[in-house]
C-alpha atoms as a PDB file:
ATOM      1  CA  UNK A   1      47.179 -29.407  29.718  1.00  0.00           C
ATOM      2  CA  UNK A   2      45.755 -32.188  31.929  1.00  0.00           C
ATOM      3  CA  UNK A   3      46.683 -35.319  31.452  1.00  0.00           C
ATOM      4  CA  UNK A   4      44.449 -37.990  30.306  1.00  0.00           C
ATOM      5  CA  UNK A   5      43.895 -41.238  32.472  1.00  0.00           C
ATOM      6  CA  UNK A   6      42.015 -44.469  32.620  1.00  0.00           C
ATOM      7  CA  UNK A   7      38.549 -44.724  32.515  1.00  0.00           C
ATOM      8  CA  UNK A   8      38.810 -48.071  35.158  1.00  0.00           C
ATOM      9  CA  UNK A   9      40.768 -48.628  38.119  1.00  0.00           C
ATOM     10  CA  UNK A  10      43.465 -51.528  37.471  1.00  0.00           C
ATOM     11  CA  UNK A  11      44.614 -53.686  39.616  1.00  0.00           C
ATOM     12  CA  UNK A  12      46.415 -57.147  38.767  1.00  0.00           C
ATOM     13  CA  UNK A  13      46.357 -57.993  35.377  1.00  0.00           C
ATOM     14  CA  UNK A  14      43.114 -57.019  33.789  1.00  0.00           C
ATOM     15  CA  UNK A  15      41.613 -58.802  30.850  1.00  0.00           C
ATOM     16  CA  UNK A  16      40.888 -56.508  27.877  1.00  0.00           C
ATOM     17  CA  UNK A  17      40.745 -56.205  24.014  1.00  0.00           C
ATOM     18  CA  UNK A  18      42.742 -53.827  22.074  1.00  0.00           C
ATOM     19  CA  UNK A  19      42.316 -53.096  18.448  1.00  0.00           C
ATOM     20  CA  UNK A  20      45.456 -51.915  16.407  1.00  0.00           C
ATOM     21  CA  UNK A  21      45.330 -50.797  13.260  1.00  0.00           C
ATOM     22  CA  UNK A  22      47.186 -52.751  10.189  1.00  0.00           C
ATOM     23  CA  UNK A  23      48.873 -51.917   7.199  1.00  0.00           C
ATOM     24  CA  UNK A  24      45.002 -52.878   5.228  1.00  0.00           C
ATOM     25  CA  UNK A  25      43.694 -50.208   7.208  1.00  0.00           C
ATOM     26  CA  UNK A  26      41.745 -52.785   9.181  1.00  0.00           C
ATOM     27  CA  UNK A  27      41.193 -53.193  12.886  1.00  0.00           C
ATOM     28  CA  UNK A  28      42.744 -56.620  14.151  1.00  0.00           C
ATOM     29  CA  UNK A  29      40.940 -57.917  17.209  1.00  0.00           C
ATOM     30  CA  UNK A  30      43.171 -59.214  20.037  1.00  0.00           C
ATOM     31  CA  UNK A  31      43.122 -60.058  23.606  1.00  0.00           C
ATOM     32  CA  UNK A  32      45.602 -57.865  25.863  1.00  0.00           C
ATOM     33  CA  UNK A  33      46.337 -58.454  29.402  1.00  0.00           C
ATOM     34  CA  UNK A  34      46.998 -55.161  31.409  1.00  0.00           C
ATOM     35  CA  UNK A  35      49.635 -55.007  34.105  1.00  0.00           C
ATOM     36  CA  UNK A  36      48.381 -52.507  36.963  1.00  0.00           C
ATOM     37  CA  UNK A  37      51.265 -49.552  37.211  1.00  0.00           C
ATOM     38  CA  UNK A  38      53.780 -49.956  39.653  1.00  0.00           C
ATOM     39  CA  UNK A  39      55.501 -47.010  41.481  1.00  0.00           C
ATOM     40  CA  UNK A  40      54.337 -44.267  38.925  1.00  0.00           C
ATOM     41  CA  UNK A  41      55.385 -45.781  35.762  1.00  0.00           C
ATOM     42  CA  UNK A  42      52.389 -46.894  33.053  1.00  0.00           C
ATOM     43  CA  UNK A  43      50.224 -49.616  33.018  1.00  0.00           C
ATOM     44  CA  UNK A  44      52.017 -52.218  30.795  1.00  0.00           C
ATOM     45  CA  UNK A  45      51.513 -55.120  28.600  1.00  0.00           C
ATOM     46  CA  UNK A  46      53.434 -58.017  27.096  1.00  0.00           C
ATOM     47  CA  UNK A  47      53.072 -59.644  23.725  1.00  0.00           C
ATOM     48  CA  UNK A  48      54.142 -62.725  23.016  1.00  0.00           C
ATOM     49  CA  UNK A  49      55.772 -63.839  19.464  1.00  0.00           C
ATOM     50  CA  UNK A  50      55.574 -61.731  16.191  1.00  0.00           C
ATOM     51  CA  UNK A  51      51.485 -61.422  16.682  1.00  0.00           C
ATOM     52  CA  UNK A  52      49.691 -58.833  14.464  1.00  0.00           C
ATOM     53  CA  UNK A  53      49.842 -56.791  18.024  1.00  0.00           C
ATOM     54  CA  UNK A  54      53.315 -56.653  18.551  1.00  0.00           C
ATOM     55  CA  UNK A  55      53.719 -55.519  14.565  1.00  0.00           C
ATOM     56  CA  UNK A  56      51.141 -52.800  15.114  1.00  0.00           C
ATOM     57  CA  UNK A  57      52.454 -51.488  18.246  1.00  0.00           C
ATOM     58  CA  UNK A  58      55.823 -52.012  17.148  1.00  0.00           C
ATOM     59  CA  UNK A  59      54.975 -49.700  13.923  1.00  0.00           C
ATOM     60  CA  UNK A  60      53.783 -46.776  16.004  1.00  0.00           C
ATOM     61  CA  UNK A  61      50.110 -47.420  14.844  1.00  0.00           C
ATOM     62  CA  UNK A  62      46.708 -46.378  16.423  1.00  0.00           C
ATOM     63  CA  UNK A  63      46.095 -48.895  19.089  1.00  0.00           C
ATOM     64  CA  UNK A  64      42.414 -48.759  21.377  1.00  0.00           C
ATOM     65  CA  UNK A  65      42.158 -50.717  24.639  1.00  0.00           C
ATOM     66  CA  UNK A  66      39.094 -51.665  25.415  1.00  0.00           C
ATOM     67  CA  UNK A  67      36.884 -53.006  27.742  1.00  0.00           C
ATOM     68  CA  UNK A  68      34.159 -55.577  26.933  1.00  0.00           C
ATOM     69  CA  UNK A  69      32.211 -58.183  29.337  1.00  0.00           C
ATOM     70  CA  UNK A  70      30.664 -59.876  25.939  1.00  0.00           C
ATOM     71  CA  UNK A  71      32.480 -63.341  26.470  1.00  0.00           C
ATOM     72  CA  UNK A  72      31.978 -64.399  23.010  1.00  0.00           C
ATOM     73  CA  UNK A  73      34.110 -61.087  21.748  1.00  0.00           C
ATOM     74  CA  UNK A  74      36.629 -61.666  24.017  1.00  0.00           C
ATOM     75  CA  UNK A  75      37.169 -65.191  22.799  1.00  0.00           C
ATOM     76  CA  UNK A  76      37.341 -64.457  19.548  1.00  0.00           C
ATOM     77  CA  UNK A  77      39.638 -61.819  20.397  1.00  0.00           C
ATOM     78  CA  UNK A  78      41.936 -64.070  22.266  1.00  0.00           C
ATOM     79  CA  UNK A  79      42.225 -66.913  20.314  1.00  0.00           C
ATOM     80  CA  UNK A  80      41.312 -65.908  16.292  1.00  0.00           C
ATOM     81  CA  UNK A  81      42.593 -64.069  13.440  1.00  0.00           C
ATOM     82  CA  UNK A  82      39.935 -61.218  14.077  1.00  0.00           C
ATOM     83  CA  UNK A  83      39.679 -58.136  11.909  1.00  0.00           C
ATOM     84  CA  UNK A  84      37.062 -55.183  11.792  1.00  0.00           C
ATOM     85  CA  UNK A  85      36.154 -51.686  10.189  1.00  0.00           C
ATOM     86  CA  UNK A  86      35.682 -49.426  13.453  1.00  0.00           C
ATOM     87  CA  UNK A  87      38.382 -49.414  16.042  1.00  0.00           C
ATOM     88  CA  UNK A  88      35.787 -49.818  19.196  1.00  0.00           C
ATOM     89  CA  UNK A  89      33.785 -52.631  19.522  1.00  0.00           C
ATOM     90  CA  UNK A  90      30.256 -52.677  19.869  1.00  0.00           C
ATOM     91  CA  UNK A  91      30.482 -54.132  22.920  1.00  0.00           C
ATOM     92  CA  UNK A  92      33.073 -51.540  24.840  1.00  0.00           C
ATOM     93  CA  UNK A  93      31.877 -50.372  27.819  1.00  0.00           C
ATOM     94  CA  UNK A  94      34.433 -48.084  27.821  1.00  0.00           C
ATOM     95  CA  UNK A  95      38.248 -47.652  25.500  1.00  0.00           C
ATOM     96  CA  UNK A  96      41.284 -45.780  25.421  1.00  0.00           C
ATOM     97  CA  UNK A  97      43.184 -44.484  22.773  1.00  0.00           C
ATOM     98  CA  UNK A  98      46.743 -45.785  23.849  1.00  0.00           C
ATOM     99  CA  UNK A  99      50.549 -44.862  22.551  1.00  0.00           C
ATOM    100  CA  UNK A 100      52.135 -47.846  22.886  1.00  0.00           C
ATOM    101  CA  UNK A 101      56.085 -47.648  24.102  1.00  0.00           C
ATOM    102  CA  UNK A 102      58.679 -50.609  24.089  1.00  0.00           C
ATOM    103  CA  UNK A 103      59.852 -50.982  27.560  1.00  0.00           C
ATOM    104  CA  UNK A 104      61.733 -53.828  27.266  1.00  0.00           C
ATOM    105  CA  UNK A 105      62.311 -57.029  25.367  1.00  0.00           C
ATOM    106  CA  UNK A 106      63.631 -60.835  25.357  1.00  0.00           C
ATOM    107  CA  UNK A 107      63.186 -63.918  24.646  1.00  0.00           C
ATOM    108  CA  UNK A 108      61.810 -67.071  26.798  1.00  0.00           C
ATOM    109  CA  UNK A 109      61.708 -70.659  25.847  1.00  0.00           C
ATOM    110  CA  UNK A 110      62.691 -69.471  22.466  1.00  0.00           C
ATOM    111  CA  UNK A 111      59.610 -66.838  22.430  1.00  0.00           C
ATOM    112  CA  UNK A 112      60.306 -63.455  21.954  1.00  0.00           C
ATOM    113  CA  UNK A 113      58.416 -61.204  24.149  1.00  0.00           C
ATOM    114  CA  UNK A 114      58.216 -57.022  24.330  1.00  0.00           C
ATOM    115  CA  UNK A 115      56.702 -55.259  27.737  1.00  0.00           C
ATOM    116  CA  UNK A 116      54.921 -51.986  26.224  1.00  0.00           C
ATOM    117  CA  UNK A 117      54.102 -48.839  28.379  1.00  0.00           C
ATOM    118  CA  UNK A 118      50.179 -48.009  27.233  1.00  0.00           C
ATOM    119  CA  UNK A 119      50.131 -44.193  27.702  1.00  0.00           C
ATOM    120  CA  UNK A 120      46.240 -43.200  27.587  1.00  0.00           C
ATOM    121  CA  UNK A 121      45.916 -40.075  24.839  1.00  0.00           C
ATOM    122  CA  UNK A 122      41.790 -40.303  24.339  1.00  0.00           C
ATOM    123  CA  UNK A 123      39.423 -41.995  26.724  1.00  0.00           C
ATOM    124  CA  UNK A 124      35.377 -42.887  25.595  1.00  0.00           C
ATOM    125  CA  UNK A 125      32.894 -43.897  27.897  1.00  0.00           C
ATOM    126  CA  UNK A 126      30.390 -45.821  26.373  1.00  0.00           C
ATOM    127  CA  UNK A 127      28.123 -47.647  28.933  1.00  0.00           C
ATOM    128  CA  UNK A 128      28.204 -46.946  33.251  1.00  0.00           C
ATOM    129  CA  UNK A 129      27.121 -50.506  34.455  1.00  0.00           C
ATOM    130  CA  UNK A 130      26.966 -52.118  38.087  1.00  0.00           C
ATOM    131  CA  UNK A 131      29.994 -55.092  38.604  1.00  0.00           C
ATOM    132  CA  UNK A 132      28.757 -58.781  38.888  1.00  0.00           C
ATOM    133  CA  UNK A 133      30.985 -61.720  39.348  1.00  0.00           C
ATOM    134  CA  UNK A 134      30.012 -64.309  36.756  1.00  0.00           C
ATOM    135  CA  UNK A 135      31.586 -67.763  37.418  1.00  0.00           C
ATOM    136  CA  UNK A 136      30.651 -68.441  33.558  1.00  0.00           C
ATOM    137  CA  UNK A 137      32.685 -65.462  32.328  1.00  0.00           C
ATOM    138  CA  UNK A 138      35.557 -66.283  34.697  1.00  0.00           C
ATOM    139  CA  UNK A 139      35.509 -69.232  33.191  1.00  0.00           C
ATOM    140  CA  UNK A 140      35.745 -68.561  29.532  1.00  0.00           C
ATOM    141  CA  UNK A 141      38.151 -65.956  29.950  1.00  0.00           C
ATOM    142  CA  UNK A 142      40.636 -68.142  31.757  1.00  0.00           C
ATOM    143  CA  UNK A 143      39.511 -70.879  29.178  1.00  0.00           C
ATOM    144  CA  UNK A 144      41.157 -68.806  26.903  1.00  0.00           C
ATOM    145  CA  UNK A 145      44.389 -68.021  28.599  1.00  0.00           C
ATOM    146  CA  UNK A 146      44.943 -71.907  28.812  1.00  0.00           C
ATOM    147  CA  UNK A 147      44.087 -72.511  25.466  1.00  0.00           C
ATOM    148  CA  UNK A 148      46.104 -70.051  23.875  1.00  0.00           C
ATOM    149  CA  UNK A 149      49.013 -71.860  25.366  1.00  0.00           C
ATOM    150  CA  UNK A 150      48.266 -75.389  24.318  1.00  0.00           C
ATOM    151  CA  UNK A 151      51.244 -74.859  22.146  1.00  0.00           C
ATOM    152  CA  UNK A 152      54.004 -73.565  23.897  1.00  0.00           C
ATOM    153  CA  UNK A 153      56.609 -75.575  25.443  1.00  0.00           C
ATOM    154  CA  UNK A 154      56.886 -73.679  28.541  1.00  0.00           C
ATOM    155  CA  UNK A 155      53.444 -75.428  29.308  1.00  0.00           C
ATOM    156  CA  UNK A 156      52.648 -78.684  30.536  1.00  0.00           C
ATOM    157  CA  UNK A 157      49.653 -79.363  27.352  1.00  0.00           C
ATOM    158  CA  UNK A 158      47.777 -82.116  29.423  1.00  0.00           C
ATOM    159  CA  UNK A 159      47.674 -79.717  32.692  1.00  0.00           C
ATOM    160  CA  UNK A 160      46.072 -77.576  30.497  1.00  0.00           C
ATOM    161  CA  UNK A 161      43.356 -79.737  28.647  1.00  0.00           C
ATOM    162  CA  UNK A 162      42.177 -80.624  32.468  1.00  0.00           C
ATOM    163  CA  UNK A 163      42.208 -76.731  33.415  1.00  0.00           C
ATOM    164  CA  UNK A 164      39.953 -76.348  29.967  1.00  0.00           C
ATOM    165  CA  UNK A 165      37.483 -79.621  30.824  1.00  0.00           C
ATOM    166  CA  UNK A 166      37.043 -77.923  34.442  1.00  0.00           C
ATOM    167  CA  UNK A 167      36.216 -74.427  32.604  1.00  0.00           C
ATOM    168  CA  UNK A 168      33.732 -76.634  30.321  1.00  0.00           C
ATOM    169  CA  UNK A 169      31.875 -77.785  33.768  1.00  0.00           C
ATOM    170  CA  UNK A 170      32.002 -74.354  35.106  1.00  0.00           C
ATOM    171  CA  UNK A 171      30.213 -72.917  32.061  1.00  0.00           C
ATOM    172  CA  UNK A 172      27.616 -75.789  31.569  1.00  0.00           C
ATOM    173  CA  UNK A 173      26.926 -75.401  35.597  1.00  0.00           C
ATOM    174  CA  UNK A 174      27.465 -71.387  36.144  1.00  0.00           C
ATOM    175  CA  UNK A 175      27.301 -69.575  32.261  1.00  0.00           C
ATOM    176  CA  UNK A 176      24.898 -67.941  30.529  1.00  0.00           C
ATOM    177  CA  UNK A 177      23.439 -68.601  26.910  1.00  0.00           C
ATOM    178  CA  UNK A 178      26.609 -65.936  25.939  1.00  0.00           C
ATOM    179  CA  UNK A 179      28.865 -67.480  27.913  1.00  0.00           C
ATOM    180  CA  UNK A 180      28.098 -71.186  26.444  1.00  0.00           C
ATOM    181  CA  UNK A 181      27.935 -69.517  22.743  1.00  0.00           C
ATOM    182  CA  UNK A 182      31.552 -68.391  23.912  1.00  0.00           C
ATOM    183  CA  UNK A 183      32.815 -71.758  24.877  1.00  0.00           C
ATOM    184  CA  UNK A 184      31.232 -73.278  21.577  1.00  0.00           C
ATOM    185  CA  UNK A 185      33.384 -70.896  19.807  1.00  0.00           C
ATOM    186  CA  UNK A 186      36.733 -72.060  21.771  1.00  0.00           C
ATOM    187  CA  UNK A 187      35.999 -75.319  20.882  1.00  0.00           C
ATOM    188  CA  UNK A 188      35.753 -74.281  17.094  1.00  0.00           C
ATOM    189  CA  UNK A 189      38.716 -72.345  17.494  1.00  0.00           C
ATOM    190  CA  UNK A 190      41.150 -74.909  19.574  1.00  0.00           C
ATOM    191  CA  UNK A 191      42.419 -77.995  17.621  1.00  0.00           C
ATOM    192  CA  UNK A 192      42.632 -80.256  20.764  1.00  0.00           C
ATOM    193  CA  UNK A 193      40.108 -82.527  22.919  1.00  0.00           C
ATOM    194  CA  UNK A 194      39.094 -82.312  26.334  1.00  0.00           C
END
């Protein structure tokens, strides 16, 4: 039996959207940071407070990791309540059907957290493409992270308006029409001003 791997090389923490399914039989949409593997153990992840992820993986159900460069998927993904009927985007260049494991567990700043082990058990190659570096994208993806903690105490909340009026520049100066549709939508989706 060989064993089934993924379809990208990670390295860091890479950006990506996973779909798990819930108890309506529907696909929720979320935003999943991937943590490279370190010394032969899986790649992991870590989700943050009771989120529709956490319930799903912590259920045992289907879960697909995915990897999109549509901007205005992956904010929706990161910061709304985001539900579909297929478990692979549209815009997946590529996904993996992951188990998800609890690794370990706690609690920060009165947040619970769980690292999960994402073991690979189908991989689907949708699209080959060539790597760019988009300052736009960048931008709106790390919009995201900073918005997403507007509202967590562990976080200074005015350092992180300035870090989302920079990302604003950046996309007006360096983004494509996506990438500006994709910082519309933060703004839509974030109740603060910047």
């Amino acid at each position: 039996m060989s064993e089934v791997g993924w379809p990208v090389e990670l390295a860091g923490v890479t950006e990506s959207v996973v779909t798990t399914l819930g108890p309506n039989d529907r696909w929720n949409v979320a935003a999943l940071g991937l943590h490279e593997p370190e010394g032969g153990g899986p790649v992991t992840a870590t989700t943050w407070g009771r989120t529709r992820t956490w319930r799903n993986f912590d259920a045992g159900r289907e879960a697909y990791v995915q990897f999109t460069r549509d901007p205005v998927d992956f904010a929706n993904a990161a910061l709304s309540v985001w539900e579909v009927d297929d478990p692979v985007l549209h815009s997946a260049d590529a996904w993996v059907e992951v188990r998800a494991d609890r690794l370990a567990d706690g609690r920060e700043c009165e947040t619970q957290w769980v690292e999960w082990g994402l073991y690979p058990e189908t991989v689907g190659v949708e699209r080959r493409v060539v790597p760019t570096t988009n300052r736009g994208h960048a931008a709106v993806v790390e919009a995201t992270v900073a918005a997403s903690r507007l509202d967590v105490d562990a976080y200074d909340r005015e350092t992180l308006l300035d870090r989302l009026a920079y990302f604003d520049s950046v996309v007006d100066t360096a983004g494509s029409d996506r990438e500006r549709t994709a910082f519309e939508r933060i703004r839509e989706l974030v109740d603060a001003e910047w």
